[in-house]
Protein backbone atom coordinates (compact mmCIF):
# COMPACT_ATOMS: atom_id res chain seq x y z
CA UNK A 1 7.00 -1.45 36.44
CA UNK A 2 5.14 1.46 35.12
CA UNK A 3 1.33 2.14 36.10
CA UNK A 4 -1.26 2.40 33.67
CA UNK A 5 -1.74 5.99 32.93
CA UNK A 6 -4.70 7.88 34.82
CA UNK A 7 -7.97 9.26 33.22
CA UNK A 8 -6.81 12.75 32.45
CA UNK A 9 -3.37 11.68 30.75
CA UNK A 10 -5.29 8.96 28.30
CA UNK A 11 -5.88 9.47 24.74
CA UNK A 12 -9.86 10.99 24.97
CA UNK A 13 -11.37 7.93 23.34
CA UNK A 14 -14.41 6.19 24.67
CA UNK A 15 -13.35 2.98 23.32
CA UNK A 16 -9.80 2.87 25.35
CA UNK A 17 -11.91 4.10 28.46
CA UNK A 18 -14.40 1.04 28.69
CA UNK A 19 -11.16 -1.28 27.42
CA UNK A 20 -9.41 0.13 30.73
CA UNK A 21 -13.21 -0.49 32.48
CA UNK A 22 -12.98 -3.73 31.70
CA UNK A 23 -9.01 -4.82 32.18
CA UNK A 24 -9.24 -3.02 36.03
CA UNK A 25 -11.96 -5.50 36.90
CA UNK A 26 -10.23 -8.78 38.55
CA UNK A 27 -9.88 -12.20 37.27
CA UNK A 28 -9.36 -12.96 33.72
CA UNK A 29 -11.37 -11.41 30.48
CA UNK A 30 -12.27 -13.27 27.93
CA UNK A 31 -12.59 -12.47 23.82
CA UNK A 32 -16.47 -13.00 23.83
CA UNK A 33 -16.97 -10.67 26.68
CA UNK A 34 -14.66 -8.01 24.65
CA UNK A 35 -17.06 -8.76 21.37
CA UNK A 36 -20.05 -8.09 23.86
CA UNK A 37 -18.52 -4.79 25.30
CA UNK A 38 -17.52 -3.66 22.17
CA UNK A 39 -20.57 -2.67 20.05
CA UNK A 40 -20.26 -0.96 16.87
CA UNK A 41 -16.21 -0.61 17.35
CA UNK A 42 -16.13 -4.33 17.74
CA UNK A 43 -13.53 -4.55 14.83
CA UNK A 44 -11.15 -2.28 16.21
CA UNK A 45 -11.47 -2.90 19.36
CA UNK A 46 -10.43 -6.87 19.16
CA UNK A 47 -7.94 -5.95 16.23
CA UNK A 48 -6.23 -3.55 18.70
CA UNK A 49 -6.23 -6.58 21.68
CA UNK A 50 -4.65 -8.97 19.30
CA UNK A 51 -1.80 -6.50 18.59
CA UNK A 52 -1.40 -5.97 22.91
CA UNK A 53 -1.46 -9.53 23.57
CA UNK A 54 1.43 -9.81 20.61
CA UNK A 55 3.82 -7.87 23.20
CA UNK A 56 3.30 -10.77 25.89
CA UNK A 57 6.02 -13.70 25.32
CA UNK A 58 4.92 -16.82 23.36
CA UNK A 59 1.30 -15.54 22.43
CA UNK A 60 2.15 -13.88 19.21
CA UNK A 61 1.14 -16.38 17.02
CA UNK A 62 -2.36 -16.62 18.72
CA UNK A 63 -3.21 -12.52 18.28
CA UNK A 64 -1.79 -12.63 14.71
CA UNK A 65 -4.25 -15.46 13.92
CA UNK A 66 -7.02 -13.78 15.29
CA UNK A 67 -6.19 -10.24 13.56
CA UNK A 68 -5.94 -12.28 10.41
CA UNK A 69 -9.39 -14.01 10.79
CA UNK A 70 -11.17 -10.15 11.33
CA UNK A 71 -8.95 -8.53 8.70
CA UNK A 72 -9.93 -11.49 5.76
CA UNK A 73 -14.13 -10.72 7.81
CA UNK A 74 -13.53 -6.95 7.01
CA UNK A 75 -11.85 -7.45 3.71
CA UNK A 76 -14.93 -9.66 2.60
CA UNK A 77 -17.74 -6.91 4.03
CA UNK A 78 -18.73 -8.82 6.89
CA UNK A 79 -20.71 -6.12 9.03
CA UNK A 80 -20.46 -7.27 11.92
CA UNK A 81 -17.33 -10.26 13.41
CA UNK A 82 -17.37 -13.52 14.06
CA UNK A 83 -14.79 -15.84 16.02
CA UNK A 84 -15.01 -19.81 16.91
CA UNK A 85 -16.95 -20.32 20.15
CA UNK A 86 -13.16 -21.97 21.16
CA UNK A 87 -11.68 -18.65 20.53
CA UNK A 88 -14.10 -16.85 22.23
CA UNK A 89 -13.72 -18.53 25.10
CA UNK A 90 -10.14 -17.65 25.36
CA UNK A 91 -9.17 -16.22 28.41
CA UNK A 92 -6.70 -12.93 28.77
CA UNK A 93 -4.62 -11.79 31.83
CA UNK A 94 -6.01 -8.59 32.20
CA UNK A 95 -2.66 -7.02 34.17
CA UNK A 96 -0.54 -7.95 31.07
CA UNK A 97 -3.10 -6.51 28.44
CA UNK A 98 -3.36 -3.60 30.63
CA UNK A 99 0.60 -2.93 30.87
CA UNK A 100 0.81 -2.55 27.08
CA UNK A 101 -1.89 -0.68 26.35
CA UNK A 102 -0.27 1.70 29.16
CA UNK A 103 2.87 1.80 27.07
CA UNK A 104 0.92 1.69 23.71
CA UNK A 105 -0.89 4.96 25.10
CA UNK A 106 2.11 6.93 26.68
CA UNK A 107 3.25 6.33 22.60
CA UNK A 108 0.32 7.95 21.22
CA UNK A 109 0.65 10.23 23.59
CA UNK A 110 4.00 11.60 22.07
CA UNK A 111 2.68 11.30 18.52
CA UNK A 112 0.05 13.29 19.06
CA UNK A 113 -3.45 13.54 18.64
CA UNK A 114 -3.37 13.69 15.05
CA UNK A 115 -5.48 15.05 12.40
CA UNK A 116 -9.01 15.72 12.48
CA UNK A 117 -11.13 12.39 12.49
CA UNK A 118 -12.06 10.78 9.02
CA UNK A 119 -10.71 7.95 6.85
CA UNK A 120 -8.43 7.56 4.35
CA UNK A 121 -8.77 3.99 2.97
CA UNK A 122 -12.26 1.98 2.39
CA UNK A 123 -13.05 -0.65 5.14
CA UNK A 124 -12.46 -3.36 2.96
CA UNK A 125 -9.18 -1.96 1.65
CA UNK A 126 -8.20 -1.74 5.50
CA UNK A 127 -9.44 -4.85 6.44
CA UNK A 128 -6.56 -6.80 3.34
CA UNK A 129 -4.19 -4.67 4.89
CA UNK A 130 -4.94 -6.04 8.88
CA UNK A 131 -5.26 -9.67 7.39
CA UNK A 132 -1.54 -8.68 5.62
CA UNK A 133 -0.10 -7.06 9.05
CA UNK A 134 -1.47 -10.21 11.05
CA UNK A 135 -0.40 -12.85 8.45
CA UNK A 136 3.08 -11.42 9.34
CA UNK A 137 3.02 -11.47 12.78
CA UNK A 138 1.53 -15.12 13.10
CA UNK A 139 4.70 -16.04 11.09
CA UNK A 140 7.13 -17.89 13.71
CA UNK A 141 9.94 -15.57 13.50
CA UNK A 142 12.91 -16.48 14.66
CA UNK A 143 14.92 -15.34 18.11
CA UNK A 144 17.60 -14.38 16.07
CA UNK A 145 15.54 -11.99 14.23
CA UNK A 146 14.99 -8.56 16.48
CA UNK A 147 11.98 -7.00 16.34
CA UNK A 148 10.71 -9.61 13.89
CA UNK A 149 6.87 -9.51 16.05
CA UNK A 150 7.41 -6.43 17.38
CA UNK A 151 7.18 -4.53 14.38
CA UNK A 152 3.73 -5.98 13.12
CA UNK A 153 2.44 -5.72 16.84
CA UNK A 154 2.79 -2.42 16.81
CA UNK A 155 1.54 -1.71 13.31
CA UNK A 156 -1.51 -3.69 14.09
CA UNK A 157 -1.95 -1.90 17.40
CA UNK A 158 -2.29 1.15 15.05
CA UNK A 159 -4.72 0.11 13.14
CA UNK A 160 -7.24 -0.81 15.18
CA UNK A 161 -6.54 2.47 17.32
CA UNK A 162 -7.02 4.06 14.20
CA UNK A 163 -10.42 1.93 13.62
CA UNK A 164 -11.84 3.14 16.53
CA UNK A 165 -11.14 6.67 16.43
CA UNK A 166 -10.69 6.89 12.32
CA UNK A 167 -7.09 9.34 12.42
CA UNK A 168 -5.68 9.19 9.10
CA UNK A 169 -1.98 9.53 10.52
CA UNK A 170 -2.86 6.59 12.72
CA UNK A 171 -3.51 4.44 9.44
CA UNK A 172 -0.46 6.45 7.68
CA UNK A 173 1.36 4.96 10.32
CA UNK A 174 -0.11 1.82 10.59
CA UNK A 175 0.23 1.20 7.10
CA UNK A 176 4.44 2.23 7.05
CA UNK A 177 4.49 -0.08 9.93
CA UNK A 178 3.40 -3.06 7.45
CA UNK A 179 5.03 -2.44 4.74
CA UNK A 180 8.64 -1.92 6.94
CA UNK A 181 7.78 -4.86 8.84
CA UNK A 182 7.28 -6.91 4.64
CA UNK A 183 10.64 -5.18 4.20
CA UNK A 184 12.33 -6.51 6.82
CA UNK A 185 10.88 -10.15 6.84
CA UNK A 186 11.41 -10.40 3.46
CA UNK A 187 15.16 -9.03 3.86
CA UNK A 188 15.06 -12.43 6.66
CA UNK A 189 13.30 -14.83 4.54
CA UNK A 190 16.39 -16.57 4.42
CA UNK A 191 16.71 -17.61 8.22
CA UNK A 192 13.10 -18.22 8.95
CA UNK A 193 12.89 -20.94 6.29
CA UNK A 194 16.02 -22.17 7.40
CA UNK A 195 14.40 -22.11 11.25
CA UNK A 196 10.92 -23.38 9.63
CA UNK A 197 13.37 -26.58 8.55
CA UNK A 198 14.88 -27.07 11.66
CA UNK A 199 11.44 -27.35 13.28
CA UNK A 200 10.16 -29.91 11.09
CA UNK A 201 13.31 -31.88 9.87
C-alpha cells in the first residue's frame, strides 16, 4: 500500500491540508465535524469526501446521495449546507478516506496545476451539474458494468477539488467526466434495469 503523499509533494491548497489535519488524527471522523472544519469551502470540501468515500467498496450509494443532496442545496442558492442530523452523524474511516485522497492527489499531481484560479460556470449552474454527477453514481450499477461508479467518483472528486480551489480545467474535466460517465450508463441502461428487476422480482 502506498503512503499518503508528504507536505511538499501535495497540491498547495489549504483546504486538502486541514482535510489531511483532520484524517491523520485517530479514531473515526464524522460528516458534522467535516461541516465544522470546513468554513466557507464547506461545499467543496464535503462534495469532494463523498466522491473519496465512492472508491471504498459498498459505500457508493451513500456518497452519491449525499453529493446529490448539496448539488440540488447549491443548485437552489442555498448559501450555506445543510445535512440530516442522521447523516451528520455518520462516521468515516479516516485510513480509507485518506488512501484515496493520496491517489486522488498523486492524479492531480500529473495533470497539473492548471490554469490560473477563477470560474467558469455560475454556482448554481455547478451545483445541477454535482446533483447530475451524484444522481449517477447513487445509481446501483451493476458488477458487470466496469467502471460504472468509478467514473462519476472521480468526476465528482473533480468538482469539488475544483470548488475549493476554483481551476477551470478542474471543472473542464469534471464536467467531461459527467457527461462520459451519462454516455456510458446510458449505453448500459439495458443491464441495470434488467439487474434493477432481478432485485425486486
Amino acid at each position: 500500500m502506498r503512503l499518503p503523499l508528504k507536505g511538499q509533494h501535495r497540491p498547495k491548497s489549504p483546504f486538502f491540508e486541514e482535510l489531511h489535519r483532520l484524517l491523520e488524527e485517530d479514531g473515526d471522523v464524522s460528516l458534522g465535524e467535516l461541516m465544522a472544519s470546513a468554513g466557507e469551502q464547506t461545499y467543496g470540501l464535503l462534495i469532494l469526501v463523498s466522491g473519496l468515500t465512492s472508491f471504498i467498496p459498498a459505500v457508493s450509494v451513500a456518497g452519491g446521495l449525499v453529493a446529490m443532496i448539496l448539488g440540488l442545496q447549491m443548485a437552489w442558492g442555498v448559501p450555506h449546507p445543510w445535512l440530516p442530523k442522521r447523516l451528520e452523524t455518520v462516521q468515516l474511516h479516516r485510513g480509507r478516506i485518506q488512501e484515496a485522497l493520496a491517489r486522488f492527489e498523486r492524479w492531480l499531481l500529473k495533470m497539473g496545476p492548471g490554469r490560473a484560479k477563477g470560474r467558469i460556470l455560475g454556482r448554481r449552474l455547478l451545483g445541477v451539474v454535482i446533483a447530475w454527477t451524484a444522481f449517477l453514481l447513487a445509481l446501483p450499477v451493476p458488477p458487470i458494468i466496469p467502471l460504472g461508479n468509478a467514473l462519476p467518483a472521480a468526476a465528482l472528486c473533480l468538482q469539488g477539488a475544483a470548488l475549493l480551489e476554483e481551476r477551470p480545467s478542474w471543472v473542464w474535466l469534471g464536467l467531461a467526466g459527467m457527461v462520459a460517465t451519462t454516455l456510458y450508463l446510458g449505453f448500459s441502461l439495458r443491464l441495470i434495469v434488467h439487474y434493477l428487476w432481478k432485485l425486486v422480482a
